[in-house]
C-alpha atoms as a PDB file:
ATOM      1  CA  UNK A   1       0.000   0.000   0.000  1.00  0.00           C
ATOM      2  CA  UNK A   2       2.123   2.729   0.831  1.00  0.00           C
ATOM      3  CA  UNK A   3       5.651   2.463  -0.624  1.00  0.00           C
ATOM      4  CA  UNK A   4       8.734   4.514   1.508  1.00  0.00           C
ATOM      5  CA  UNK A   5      11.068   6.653  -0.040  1.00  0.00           C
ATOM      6  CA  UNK A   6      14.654   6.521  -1.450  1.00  0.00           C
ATOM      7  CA  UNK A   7      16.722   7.363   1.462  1.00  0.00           C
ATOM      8  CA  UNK A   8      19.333   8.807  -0.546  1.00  0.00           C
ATOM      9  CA  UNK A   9      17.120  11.620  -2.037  1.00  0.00           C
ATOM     10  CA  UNK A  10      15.469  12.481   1.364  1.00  0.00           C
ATOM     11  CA  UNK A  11      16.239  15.303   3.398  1.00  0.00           C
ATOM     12  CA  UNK A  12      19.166  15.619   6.021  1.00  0.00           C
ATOM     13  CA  UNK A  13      16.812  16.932   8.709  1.00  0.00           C
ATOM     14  CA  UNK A  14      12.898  16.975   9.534  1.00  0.00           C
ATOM     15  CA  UNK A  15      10.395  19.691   8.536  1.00  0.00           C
ATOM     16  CA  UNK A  16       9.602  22.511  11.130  1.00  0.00           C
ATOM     17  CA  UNK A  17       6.639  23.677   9.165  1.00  0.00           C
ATOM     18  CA  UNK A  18       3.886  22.878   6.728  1.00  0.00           C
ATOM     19  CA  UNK A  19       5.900  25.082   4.442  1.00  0.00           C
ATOM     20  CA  UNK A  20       9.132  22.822   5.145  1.00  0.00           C
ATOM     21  CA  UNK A  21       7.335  19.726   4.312  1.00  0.00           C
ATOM     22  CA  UNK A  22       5.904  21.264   1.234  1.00  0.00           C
ATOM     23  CA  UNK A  23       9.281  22.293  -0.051  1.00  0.00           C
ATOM     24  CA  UNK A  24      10.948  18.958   0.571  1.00  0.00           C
ATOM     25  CA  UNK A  25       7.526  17.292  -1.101  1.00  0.00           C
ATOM     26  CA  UNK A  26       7.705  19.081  -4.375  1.00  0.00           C
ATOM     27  CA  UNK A  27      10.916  17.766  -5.291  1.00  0.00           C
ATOM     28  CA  UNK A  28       9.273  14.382  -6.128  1.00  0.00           C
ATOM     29  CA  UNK A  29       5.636  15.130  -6.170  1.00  0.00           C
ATOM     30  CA  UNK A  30       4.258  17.114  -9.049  1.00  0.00           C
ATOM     31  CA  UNK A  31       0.358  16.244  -9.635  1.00  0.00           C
ATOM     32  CA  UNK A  32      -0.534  17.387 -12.938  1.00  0.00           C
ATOM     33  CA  UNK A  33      -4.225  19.144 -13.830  1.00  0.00           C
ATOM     34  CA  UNK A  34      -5.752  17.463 -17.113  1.00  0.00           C
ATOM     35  CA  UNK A  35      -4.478  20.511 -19.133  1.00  0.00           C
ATOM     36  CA  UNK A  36      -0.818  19.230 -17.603  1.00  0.00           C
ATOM     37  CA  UNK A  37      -0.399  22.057 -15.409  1.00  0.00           C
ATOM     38  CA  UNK A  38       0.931  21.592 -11.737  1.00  0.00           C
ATOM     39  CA  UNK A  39      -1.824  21.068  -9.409  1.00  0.00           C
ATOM     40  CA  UNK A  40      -1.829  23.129  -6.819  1.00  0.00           C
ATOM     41  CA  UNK A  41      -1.164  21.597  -3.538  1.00  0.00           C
ATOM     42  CA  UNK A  42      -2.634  21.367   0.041  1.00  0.00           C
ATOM     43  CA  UNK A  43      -0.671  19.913   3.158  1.00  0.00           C
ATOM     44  CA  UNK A  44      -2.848  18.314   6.552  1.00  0.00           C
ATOM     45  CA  UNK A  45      -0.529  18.132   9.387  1.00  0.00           C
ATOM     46  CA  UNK A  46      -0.881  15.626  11.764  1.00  0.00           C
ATOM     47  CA  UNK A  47       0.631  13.486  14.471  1.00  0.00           C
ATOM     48  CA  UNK A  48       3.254  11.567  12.364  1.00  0.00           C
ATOM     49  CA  UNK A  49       3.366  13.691   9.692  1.00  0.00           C
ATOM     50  CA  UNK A  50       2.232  16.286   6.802  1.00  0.00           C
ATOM     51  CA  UNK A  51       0.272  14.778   4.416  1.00  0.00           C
ATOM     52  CA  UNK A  52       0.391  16.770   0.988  1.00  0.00           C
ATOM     53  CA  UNK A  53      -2.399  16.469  -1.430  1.00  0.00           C
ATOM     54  CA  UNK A  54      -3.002  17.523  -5.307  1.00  0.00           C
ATOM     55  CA  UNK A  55      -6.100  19.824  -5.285  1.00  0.00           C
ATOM     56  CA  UNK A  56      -7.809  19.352  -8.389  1.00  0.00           C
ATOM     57  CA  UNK A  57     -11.017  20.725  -9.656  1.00  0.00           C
ATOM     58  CA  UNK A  58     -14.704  18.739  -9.425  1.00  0.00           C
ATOM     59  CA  UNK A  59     -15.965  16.955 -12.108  1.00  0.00           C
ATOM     60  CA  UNK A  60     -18.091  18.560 -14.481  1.00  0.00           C
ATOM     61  CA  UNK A  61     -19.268  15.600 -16.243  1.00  0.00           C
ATOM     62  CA  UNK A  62     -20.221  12.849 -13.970  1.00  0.00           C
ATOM     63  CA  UNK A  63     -21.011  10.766 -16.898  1.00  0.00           C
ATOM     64  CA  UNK A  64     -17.416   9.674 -18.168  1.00  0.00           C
ATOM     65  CA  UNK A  65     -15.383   7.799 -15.891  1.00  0.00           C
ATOM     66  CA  UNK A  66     -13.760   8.362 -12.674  1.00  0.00           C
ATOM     67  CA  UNK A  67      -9.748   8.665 -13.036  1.00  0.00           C
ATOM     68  CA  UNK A  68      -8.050   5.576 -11.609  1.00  0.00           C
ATOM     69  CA  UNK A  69      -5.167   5.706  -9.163  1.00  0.00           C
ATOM     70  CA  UNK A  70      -3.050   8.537  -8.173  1.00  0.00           C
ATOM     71  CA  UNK A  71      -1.461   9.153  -4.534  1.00  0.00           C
ATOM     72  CA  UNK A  72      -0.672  11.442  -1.794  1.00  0.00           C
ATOM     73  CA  UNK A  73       2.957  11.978  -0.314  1.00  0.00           C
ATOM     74  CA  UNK A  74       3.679  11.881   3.316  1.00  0.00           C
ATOM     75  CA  UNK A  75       6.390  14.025   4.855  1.00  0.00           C
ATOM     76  CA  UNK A  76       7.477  12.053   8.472  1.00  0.00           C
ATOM     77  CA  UNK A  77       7.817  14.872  10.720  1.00  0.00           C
ATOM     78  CA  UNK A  78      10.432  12.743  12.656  1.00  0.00           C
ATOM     79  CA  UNK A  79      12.677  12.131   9.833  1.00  0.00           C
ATOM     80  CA  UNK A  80      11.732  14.390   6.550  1.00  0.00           C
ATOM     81  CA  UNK A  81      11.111  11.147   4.757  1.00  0.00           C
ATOM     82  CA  UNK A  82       8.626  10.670   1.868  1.00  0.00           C
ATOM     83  CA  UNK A  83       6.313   8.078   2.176  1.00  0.00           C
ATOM     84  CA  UNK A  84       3.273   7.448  -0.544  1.00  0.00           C
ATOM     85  CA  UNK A  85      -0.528   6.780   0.414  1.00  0.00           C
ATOM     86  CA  UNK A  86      -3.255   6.007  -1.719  1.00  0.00           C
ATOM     87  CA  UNK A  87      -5.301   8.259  -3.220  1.00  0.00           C
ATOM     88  CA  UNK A  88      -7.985   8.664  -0.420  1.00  0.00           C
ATOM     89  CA  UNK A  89      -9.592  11.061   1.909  1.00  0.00           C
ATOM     90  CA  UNK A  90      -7.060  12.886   3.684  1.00  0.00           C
ATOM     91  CA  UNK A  91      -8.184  11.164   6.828  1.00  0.00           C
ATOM     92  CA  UNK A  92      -8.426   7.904   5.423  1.00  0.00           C
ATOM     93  CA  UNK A  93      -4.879   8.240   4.184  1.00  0.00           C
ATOM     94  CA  UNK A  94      -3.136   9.467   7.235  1.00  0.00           C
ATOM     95  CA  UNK A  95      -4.904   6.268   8.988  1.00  0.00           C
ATOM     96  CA  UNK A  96      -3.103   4.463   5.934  1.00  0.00           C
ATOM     97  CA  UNK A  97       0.174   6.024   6.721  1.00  0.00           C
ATOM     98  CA  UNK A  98      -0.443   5.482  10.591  1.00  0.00           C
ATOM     99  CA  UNK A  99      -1.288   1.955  10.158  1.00  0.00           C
ATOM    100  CA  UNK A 100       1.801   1.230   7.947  1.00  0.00           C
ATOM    101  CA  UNK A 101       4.351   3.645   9.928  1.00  0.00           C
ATOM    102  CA  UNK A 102       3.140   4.138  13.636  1.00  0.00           C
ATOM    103  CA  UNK A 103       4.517   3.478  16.670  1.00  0.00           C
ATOM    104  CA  UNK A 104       3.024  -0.078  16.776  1.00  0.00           C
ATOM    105  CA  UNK A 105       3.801  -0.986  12.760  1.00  0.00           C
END
């Protein structure tokens, strides 16, 4: 489910900040909008971590097909490492990540 990052590209030290952990996430995650443009991006702190998210617009036709896949990043607040979630609710993920990374994983 959720896949951990290359050490080697991580960050030497943890974020401080939403801002921090939204720095060290765009270096490998870059959503795109259907016109290929960067999606803007959101960041939910919590416990473990910052979870950043690709914001993208609603659907304006509900009649073609969802789009299939996609994740959200994870930023450990303990060691600035990325870590991926599915592409869920924003509290659903972070129980994902919590789940997979926690104290008790």
């Amino acid at each position: 489910m959720t896949q951990p990052h290359d050490p080697e590209s991580s960050p030497s030290r943890p974020p401080t900040s939403a801002e921090e952990a939204l720095d060290i996430a765009r270096v490998e995650f870059q959503p795109r909008l259907p016109d290929g443009t960067p999606a803007p991006l959101r960041v939910h702190e919590f416990d473990l971590g910052f979870l950043v998210t690709g914001v993208f617009p609603p659907r304006t036709d509900r009649t073609a097909p969802s789009p299939q896949g996609g994740s959200h990043v994870v930023v450990s607040k303990a060691t600035g490492k990325l870590g991926y979630v599915p592409n869920l609710p924003p509290e659903v993920a972070i129980d994902v990540y919590r789940k997979q990374y926690g104290p008790h994983a």
